[in-house]
N, C-alpha and C. Protein backbone atom coordinates (compact mmCIF):
# COMPACT_ATOMS: atom_id res chain seq x y z
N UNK A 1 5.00 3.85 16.22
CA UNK A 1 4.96 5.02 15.39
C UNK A 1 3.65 5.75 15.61
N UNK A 2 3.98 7.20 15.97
CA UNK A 2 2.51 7.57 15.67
C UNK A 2 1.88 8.17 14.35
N UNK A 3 0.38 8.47 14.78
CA UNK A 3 -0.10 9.03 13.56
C UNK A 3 0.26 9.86 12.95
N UNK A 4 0.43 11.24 14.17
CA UNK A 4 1.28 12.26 13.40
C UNK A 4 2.60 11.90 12.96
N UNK A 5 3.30 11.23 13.33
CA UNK A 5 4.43 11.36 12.59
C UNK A 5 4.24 10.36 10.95
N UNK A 6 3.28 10.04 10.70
CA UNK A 6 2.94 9.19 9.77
C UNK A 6 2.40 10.02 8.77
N UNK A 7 1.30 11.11 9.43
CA UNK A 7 1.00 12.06 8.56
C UNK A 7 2.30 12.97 7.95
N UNK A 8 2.90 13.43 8.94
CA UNK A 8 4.16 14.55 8.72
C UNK A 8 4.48 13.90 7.98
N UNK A 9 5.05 12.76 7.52
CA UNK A 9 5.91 11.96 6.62
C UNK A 9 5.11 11.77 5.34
N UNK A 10 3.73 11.14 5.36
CA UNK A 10 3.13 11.38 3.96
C UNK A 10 2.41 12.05 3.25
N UNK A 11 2.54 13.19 3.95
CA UNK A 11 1.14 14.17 3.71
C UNK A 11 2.15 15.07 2.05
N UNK A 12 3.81 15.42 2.57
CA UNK A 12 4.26 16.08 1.38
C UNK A 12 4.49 15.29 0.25
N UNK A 13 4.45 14.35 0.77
CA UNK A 13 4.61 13.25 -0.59
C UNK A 13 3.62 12.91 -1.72
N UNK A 14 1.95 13.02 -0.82
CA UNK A 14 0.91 12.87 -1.47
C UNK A 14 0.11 14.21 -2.07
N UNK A 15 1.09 14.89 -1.65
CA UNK A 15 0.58 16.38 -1.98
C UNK A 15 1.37 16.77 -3.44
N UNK A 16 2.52 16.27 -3.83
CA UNK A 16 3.14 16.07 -4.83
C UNK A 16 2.59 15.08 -6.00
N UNK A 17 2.75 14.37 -5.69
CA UNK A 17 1.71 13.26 -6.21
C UNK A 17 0.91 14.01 -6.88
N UNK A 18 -0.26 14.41 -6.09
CA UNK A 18 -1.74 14.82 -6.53
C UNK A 18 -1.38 16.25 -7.10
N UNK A 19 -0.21 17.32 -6.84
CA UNK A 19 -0.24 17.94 -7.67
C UNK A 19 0.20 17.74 -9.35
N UNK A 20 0.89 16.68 -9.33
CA UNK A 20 1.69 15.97 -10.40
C UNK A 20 0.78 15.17 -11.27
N UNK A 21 -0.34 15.40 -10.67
CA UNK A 21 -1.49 14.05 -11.39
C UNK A 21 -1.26 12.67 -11.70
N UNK A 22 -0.67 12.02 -10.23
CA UNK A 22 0.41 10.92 -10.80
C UNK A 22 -0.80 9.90 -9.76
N UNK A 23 -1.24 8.64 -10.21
CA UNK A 23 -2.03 8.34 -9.82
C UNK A 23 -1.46 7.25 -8.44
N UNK A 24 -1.93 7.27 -7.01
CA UNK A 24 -1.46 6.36 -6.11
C UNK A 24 -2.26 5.83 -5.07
N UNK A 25 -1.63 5.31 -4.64
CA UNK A 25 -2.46 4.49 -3.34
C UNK A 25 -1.87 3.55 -2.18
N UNK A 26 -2.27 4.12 -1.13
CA UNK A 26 -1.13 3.83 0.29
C UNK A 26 -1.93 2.33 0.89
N UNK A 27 -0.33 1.63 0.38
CA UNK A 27 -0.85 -0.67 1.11
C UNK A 27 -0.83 -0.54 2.22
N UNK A 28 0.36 -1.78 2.27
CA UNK A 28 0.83 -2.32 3.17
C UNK A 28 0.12 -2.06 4.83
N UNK A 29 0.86 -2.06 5.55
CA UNK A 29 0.19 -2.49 6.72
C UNK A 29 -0.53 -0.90 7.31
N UNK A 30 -0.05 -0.14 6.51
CA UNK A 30 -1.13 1.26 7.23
C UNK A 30 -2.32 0.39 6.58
N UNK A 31 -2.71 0.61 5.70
CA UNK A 31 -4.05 0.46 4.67
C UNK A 31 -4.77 -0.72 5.72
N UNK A 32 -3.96 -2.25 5.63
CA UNK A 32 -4.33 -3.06 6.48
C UNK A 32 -5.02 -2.51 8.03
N UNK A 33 -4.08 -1.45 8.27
CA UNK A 33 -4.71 -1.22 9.83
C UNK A 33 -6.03 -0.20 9.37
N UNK A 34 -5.70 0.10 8.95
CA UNK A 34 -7.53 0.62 8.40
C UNK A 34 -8.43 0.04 7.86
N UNK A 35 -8.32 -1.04 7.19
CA UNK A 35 -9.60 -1.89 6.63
C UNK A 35 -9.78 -3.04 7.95
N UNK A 36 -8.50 -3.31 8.82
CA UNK A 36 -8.55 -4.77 9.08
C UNK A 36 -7.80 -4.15 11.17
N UNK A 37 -6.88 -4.98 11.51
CA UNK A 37 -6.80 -4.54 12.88
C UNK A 37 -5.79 -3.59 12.92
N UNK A 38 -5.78 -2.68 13.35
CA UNK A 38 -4.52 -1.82 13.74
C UNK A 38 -3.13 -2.47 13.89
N UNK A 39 -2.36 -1.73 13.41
CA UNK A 39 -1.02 -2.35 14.39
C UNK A 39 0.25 -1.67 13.95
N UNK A 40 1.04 -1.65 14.76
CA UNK A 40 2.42 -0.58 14.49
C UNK A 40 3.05 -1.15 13.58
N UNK A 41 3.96 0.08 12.84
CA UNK A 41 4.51 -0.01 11.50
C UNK A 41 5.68 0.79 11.56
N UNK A 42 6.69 0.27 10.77
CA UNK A 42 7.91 0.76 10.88
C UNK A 42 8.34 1.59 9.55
N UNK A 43 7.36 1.56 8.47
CA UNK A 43 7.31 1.92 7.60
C UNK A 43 6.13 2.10 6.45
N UNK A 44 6.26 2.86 5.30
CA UNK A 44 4.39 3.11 4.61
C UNK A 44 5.05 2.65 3.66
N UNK A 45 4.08 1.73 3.09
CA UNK A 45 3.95 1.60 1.39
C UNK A 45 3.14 2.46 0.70
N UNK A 46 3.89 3.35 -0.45
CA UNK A 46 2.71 3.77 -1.61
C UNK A 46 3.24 2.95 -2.71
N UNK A 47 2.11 2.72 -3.62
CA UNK A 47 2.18 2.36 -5.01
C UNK A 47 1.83 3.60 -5.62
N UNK A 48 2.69 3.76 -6.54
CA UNK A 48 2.44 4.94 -7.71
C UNK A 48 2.76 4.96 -8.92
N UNK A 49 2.26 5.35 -9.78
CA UNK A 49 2.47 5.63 -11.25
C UNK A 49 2.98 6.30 -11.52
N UNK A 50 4.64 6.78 -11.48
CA UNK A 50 5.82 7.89 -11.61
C UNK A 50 6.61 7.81 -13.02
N UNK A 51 6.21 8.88 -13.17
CA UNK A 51 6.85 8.11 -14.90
C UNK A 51 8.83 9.31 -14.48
N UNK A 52 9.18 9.31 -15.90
CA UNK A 52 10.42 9.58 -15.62
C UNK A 52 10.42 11.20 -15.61
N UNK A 53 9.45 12.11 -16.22
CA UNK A 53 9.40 13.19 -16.23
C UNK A 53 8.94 13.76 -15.16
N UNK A 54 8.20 13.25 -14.41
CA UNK A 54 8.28 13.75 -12.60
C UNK A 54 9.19 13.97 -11.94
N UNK A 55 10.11 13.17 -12.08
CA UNK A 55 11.75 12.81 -11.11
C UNK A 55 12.39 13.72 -10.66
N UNK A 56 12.98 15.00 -11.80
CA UNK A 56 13.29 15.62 -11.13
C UNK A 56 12.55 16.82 -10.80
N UNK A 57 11.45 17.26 -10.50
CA UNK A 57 9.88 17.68 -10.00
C UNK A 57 10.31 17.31 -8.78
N UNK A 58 10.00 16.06 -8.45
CA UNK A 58 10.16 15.56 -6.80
C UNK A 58 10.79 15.90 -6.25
N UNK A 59 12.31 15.59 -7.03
CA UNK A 59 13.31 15.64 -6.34
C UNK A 59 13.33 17.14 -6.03
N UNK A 60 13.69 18.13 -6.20
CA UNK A 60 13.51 19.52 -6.20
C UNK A 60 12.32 20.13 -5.27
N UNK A 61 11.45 19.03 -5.45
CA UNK A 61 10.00 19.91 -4.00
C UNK A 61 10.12 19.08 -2.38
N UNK A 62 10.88 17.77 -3.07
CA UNK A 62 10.73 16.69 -1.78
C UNK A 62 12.33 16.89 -0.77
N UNK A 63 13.23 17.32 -1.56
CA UNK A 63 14.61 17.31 -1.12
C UNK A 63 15.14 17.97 0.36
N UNK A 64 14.38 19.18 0.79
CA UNK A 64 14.49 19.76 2.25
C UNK A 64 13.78 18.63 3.05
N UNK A 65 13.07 17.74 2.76
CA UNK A 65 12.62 17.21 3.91
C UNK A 65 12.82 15.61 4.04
N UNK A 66 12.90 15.20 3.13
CA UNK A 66 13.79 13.74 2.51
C UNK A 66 14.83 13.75 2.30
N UNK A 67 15.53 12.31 2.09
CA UNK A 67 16.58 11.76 1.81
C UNK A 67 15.86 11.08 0.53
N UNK A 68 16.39 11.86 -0.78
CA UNK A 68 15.96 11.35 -2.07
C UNK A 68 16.87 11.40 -3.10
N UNK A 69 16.95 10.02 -3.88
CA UNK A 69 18.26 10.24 -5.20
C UNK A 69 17.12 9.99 -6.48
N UNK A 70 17.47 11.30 -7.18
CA UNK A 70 17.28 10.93 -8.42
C UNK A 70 17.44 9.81 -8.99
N UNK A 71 18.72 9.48 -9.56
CA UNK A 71 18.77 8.25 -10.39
C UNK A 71 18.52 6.93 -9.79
N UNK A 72 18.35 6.71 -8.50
CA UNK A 72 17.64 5.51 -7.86
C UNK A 72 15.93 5.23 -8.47
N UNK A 73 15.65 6.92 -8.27
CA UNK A 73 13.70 6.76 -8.88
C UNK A 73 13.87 6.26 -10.21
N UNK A 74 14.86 7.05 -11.10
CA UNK A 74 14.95 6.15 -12.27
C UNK A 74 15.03 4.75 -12.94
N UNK A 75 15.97 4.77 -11.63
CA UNK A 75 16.28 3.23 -11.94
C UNK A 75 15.26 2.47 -11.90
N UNK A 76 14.26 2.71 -10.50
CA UNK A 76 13.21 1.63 -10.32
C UNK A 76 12.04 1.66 -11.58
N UNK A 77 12.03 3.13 -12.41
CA UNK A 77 10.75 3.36 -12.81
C UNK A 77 11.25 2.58 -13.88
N UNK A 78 12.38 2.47 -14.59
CA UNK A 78 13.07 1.57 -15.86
C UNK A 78 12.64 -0.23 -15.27
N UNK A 79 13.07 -0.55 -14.18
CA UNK A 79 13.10 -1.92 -13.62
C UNK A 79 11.48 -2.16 -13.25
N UNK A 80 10.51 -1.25 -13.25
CA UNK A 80 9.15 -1.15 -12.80
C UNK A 80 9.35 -2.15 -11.16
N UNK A 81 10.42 -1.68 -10.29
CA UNK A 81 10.29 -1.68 -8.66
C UNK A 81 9.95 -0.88 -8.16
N UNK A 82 10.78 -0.52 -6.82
CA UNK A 82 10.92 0.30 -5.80
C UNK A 82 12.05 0.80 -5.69
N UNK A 83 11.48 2.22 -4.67
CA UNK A 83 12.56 2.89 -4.41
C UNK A 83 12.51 3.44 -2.50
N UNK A 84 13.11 4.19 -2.17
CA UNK A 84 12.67 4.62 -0.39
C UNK A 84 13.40 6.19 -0.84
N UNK A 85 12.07 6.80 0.11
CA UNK A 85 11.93 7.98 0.72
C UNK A 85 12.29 7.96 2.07
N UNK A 86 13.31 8.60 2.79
CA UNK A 86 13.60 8.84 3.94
C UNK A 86 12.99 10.23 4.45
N UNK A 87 12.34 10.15 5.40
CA UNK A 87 11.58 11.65 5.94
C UNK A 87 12.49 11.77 6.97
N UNK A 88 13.22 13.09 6.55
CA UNK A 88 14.35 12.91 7.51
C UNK A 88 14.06 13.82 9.60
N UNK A 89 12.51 14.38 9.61
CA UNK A 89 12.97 14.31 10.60
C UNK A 89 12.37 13.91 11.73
N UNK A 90 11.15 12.86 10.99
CA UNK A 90 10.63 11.50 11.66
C UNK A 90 11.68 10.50 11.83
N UNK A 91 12.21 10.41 10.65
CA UNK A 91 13.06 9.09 9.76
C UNK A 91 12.55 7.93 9.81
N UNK A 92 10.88 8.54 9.24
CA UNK A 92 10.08 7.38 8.76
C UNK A 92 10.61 7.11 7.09
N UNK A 93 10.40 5.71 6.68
CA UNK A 93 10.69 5.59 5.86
C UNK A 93 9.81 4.86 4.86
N UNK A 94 9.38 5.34 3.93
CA UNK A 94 8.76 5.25 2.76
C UNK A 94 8.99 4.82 1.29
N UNK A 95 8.20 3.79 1.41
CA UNK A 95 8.70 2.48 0.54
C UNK A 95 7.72 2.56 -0.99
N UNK A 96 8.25 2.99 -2.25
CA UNK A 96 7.20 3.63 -3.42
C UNK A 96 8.00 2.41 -4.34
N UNK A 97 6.35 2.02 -4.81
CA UNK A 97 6.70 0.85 -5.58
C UNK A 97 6.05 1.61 -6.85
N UNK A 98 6.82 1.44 -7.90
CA UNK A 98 6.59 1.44 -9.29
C UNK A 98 5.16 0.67 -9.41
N UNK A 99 3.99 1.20 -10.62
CA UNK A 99 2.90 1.07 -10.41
C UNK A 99 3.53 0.21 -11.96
N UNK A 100 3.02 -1.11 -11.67
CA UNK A 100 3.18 -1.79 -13.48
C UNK A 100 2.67 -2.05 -13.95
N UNK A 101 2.62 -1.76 -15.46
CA UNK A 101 1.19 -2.06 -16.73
C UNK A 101 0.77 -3.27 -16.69
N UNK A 102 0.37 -4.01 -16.00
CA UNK A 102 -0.06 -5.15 -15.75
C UNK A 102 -1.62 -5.65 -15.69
N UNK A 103 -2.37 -6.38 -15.62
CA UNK A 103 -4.07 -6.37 -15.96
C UNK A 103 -4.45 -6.12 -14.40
N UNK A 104 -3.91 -7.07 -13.15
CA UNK A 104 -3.88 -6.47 -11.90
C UNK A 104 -3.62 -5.71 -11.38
N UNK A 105 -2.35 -5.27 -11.61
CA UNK A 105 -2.26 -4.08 -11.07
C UNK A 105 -3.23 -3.17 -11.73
N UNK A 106 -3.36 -2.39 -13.10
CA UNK A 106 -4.73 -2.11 -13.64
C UNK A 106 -6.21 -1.97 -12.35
N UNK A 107 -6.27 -3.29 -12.35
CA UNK A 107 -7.66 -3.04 -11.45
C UNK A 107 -7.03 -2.61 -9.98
N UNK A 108 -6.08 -2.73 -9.36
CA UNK A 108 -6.01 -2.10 -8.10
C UNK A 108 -5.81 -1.04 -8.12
N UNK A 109 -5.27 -0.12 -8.65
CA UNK A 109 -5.37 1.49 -9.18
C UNK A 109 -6.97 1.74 -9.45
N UNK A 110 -7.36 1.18 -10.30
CA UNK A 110 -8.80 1.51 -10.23
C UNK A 110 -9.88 1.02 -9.10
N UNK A 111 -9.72 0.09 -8.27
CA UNK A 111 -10.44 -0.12 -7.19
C UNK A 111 -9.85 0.95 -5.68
N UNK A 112 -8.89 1.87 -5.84
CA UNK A 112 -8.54 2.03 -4.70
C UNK A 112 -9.71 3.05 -4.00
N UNK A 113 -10.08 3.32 -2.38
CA UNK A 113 -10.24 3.81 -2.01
C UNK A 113 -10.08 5.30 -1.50
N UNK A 114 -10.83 5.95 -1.32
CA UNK A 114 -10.03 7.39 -0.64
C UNK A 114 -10.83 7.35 0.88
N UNK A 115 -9.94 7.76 1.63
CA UNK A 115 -10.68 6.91 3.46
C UNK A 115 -9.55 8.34 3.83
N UNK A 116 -9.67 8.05 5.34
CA UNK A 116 -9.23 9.29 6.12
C UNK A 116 -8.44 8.67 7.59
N UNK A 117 -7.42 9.79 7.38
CA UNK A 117 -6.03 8.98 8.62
C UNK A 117 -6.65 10.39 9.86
N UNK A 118 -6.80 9.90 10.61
CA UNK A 118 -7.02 11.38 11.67
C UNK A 118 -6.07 11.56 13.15
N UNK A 119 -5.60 12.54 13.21
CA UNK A 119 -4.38 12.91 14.76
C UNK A 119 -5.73 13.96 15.39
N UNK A 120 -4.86 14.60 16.17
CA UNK A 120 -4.94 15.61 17.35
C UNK A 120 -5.33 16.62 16.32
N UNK A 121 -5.11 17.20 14.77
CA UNK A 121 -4.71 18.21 14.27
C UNK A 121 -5.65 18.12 13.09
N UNK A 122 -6.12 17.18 13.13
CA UNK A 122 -7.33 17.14 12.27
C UNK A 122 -7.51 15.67 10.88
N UNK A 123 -8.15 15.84 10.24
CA UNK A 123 -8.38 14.75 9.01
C UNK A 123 -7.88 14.83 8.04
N UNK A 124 -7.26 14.05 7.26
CA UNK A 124 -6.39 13.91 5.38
C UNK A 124 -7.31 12.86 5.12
N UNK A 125 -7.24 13.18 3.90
CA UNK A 125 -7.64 12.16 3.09
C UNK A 125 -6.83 11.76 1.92
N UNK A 126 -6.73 10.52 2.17
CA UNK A 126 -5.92 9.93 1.12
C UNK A 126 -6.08 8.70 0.07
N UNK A 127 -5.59 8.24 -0.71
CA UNK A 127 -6.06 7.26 -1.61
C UNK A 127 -5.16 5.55 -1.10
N UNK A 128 -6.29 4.49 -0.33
CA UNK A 128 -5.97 3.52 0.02
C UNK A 128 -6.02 2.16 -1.00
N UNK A 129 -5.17 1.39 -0.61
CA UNK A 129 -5.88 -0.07 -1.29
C UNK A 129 -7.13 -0.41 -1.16
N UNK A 130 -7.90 -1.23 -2.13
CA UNK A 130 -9.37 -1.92 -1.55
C UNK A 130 -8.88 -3.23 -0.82
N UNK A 131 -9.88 -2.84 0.62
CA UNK A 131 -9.42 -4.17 1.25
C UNK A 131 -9.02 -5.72 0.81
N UNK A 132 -10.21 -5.71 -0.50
CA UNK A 132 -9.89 -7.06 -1.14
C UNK A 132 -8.78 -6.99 -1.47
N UNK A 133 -8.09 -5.49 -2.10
CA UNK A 133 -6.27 -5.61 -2.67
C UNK A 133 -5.42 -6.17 -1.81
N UNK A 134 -6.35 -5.77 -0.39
CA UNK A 134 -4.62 -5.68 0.41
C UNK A 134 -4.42 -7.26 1.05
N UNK A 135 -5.96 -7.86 1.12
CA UNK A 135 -5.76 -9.24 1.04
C UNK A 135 -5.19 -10.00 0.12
N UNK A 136 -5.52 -10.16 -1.10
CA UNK A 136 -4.44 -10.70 -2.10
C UNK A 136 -3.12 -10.15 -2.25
N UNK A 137 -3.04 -8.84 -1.72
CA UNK A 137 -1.14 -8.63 -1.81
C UNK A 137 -0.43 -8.61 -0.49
N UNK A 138 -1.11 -8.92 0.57
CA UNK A 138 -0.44 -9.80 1.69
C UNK A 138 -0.38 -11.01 1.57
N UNK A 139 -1.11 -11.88 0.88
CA UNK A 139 -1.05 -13.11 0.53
C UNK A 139 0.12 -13.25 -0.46
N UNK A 140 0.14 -12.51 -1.51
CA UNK A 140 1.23 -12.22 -1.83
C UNK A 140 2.64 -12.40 -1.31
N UNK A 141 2.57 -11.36 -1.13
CA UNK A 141 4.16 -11.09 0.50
C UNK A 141 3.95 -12.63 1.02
N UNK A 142 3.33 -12.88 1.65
CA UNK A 142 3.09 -13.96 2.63
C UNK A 142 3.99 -15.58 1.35
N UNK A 143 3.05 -15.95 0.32
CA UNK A 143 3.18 -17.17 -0.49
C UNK A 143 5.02 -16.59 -0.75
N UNK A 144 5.29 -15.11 -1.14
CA UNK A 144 6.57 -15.02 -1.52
C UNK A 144 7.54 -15.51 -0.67
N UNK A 145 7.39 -14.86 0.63
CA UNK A 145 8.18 -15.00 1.87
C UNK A 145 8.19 -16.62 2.18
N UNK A 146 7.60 -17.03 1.37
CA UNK A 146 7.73 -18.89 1.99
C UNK A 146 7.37 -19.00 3.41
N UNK A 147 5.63 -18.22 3.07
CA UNK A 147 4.54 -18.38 3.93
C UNK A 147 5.05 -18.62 5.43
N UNK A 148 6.01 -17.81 5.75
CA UNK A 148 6.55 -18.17 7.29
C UNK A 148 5.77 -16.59 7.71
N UNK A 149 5.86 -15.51 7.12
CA UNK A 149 5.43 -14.68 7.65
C UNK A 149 4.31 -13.92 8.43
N UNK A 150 3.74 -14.41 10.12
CA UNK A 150 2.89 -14.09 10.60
C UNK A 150 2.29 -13.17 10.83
N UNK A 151 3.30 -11.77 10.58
CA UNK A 151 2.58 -10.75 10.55
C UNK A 151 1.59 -10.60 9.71
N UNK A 152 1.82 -10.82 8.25
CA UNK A 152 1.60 -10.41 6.76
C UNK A 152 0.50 -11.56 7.02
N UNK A 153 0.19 -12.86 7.49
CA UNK A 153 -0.96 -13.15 7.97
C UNK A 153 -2.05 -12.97 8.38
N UNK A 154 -1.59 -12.12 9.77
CA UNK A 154 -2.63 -11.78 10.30
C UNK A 154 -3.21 -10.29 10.06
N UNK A 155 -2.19 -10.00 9.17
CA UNK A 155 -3.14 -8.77 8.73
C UNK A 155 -4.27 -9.12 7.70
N UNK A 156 -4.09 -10.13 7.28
CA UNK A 156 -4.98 -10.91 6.38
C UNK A 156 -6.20 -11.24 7.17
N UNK A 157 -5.61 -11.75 8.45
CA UNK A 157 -7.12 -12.48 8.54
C UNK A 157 -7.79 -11.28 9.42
N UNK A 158 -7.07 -10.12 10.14
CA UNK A 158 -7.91 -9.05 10.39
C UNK A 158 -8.68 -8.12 9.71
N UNK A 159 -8.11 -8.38 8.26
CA UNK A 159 -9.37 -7.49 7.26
C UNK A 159 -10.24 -8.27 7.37
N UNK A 160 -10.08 -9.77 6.94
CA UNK A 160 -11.26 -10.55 6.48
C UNK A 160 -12.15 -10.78 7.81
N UNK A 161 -11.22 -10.37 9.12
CA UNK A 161 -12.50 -9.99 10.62
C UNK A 161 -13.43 -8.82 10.43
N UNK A 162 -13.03 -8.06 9.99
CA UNK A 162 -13.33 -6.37 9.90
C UNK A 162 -14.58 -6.43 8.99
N UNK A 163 -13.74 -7.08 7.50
CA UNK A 163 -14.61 -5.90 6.40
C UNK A 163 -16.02 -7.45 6.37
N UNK A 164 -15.63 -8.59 6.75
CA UNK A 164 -16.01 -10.38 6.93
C UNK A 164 -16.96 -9.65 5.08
N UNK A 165 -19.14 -9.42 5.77
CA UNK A 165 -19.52 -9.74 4.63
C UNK A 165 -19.50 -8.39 3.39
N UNK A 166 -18.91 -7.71 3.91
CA UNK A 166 -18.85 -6.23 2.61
C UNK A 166 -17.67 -6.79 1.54
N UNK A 167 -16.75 -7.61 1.83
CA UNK A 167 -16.00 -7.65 0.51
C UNK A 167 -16.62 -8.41 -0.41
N UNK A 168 -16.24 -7.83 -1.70
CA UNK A 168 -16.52 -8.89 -2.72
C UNK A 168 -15.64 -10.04 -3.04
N UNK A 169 -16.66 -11.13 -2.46
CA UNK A 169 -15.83 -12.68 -3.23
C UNK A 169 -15.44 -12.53 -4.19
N UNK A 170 -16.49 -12.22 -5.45
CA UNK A 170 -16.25 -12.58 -6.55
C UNK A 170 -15.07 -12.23 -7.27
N UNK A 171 -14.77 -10.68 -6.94
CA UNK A 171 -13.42 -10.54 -6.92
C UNK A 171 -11.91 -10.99 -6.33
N UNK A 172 -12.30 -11.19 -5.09
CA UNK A 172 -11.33 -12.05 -4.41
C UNK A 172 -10.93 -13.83 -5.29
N UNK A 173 -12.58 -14.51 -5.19
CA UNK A 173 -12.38 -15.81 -5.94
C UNK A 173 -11.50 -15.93 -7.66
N UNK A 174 -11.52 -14.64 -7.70
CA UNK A 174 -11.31 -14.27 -9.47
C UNK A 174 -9.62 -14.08 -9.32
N UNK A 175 -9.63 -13.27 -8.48
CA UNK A 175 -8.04 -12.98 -8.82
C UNK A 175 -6.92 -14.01 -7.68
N UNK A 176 -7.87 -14.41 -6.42
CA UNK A 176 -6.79 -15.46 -5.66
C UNK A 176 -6.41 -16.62 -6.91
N UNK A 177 -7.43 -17.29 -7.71
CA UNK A 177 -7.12 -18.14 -8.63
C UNK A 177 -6.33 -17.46 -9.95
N UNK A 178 -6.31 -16.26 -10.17
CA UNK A 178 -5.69 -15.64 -11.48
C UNK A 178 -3.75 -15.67 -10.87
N UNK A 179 -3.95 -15.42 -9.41
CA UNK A 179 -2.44 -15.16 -8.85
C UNK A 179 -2.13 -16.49 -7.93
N UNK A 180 -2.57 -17.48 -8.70
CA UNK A 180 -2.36 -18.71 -7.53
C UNK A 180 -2.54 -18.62 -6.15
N UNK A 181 -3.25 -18.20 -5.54
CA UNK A 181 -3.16 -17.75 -4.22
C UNK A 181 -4.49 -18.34 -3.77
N UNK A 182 -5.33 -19.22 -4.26
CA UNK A 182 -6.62 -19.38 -3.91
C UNK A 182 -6.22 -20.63 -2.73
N UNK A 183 -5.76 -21.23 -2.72
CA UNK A 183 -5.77 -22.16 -1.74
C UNK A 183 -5.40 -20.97 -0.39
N UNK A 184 -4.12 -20.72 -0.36
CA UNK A 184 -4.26 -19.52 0.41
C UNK A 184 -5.59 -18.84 1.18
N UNK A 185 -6.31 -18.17 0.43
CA UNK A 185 -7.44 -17.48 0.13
C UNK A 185 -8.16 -18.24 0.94
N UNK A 186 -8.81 -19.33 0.59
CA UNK A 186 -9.68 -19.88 1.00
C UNK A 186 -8.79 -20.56 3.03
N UNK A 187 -7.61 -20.85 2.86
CA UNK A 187 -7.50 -21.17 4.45
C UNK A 187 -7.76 -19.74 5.27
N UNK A 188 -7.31 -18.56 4.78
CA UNK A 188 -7.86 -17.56 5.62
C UNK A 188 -8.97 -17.36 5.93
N UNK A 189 -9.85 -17.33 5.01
CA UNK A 189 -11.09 -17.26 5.24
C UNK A 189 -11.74 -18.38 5.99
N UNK A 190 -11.55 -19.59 6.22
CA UNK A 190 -11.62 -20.97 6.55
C UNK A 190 -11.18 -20.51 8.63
N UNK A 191 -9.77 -19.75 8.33
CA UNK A 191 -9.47 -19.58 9.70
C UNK A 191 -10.68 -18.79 10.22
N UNK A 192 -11.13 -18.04 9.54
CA UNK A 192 -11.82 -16.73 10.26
C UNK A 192 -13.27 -17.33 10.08
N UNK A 193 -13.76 -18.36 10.02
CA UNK A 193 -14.76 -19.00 9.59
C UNK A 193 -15.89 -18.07 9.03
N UNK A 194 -15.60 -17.83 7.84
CA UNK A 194 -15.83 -17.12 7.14
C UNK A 194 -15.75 -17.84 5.55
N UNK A 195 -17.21 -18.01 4.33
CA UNK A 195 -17.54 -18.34 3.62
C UNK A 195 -16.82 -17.63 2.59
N UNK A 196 -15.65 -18.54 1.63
CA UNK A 196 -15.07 -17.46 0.56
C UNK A 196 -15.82 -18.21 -0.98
């Protein structure tokens, strides 16, 4: 996938968003390839805070260029999941997870980053996970998936190559043990011989 077509695909989405004052922040393995090693993606995660009075807002500004159902966004924002955005003429596809009142989630909304995706056509800026997030929610994915999953690994242990002494432990040590994930935690860091 390339960049531009990554931008073309999230640039109207986050432009909605931010006109909507709806608060978000782009994971999964883009975010990873920016804090940690690059690597192709078949799809973007945003997390967002969409309540039900946006819905049909979106739907109505996003609809010429997506594949979008109303009552699907509903559904997820009632179930606090996900839903997919189809950009129909990348047909990248865009994966928006319900943002949930939760004490973690809480701090990853408030720790997120704003960093910059750049093509041929110039710089965006957009609102990312903090690397420490995207390590505990690949670990995540990873402990869910019944830890077979190598990708969702090694995107783990390429942040913890990248960002090694700028992240904060203390946060990491705080919440790998708050989300069971510290044993986890600590073999990545262990792989990357690296002090957690």
């Amino acid at each position: 996938m390339k960049a531009p077509d990554i931008l073309k695909a999230i640039q109207p989405v986050i432009s909605m968003f931010e006109e909507l004052s709806i608060s978000y922040y782009i994971g999964g393995s883009i975010a990873s390839s920016i804090y940690g090693m690059a690597r192709a993606t078949l799809d973007v995660d945003i997390i967002a805070d969409i309540k039900i009075e946006h819905v049909s807002l979106l739907r109505k500004q996003l609809e010429e260029e997506f594949y979008i159902d109303e009552e699907v966004i509903k559904d997820a924002i009632k179930k606090l999941s996900s839903f997919n955005l189809i950009h129909l003429e990348t047909m990248i596809k865009i994966d928006v997870f319900i943002h949930k009142p939760e004490l973690y989630a809480e701090e990853t909304i408030l720790r997120r980053r704003k960093d910059t995706i750049e093509d041929s056509k110039g710089t965006l800026e957009f609102y990312f996970s903090s690397p420490e997030d995207i390590i505990l929610n690949k670990l995540q994915w990873y402990d869910d998936g019944g830890r077979v999953s190598e990708r969702q690994w090694l995107d783990v242990i390429g942040v913890i190559k990248v960002q090694g002494g700028n992240l904060d432990k203390d946060y990491l040590r705080k919440w790998g043990r708050e989300l069971s994930l510290y044993d986890l935690l600590k073999k990545a860091f262990f792989e990357c011989s690296v002090d957690i």
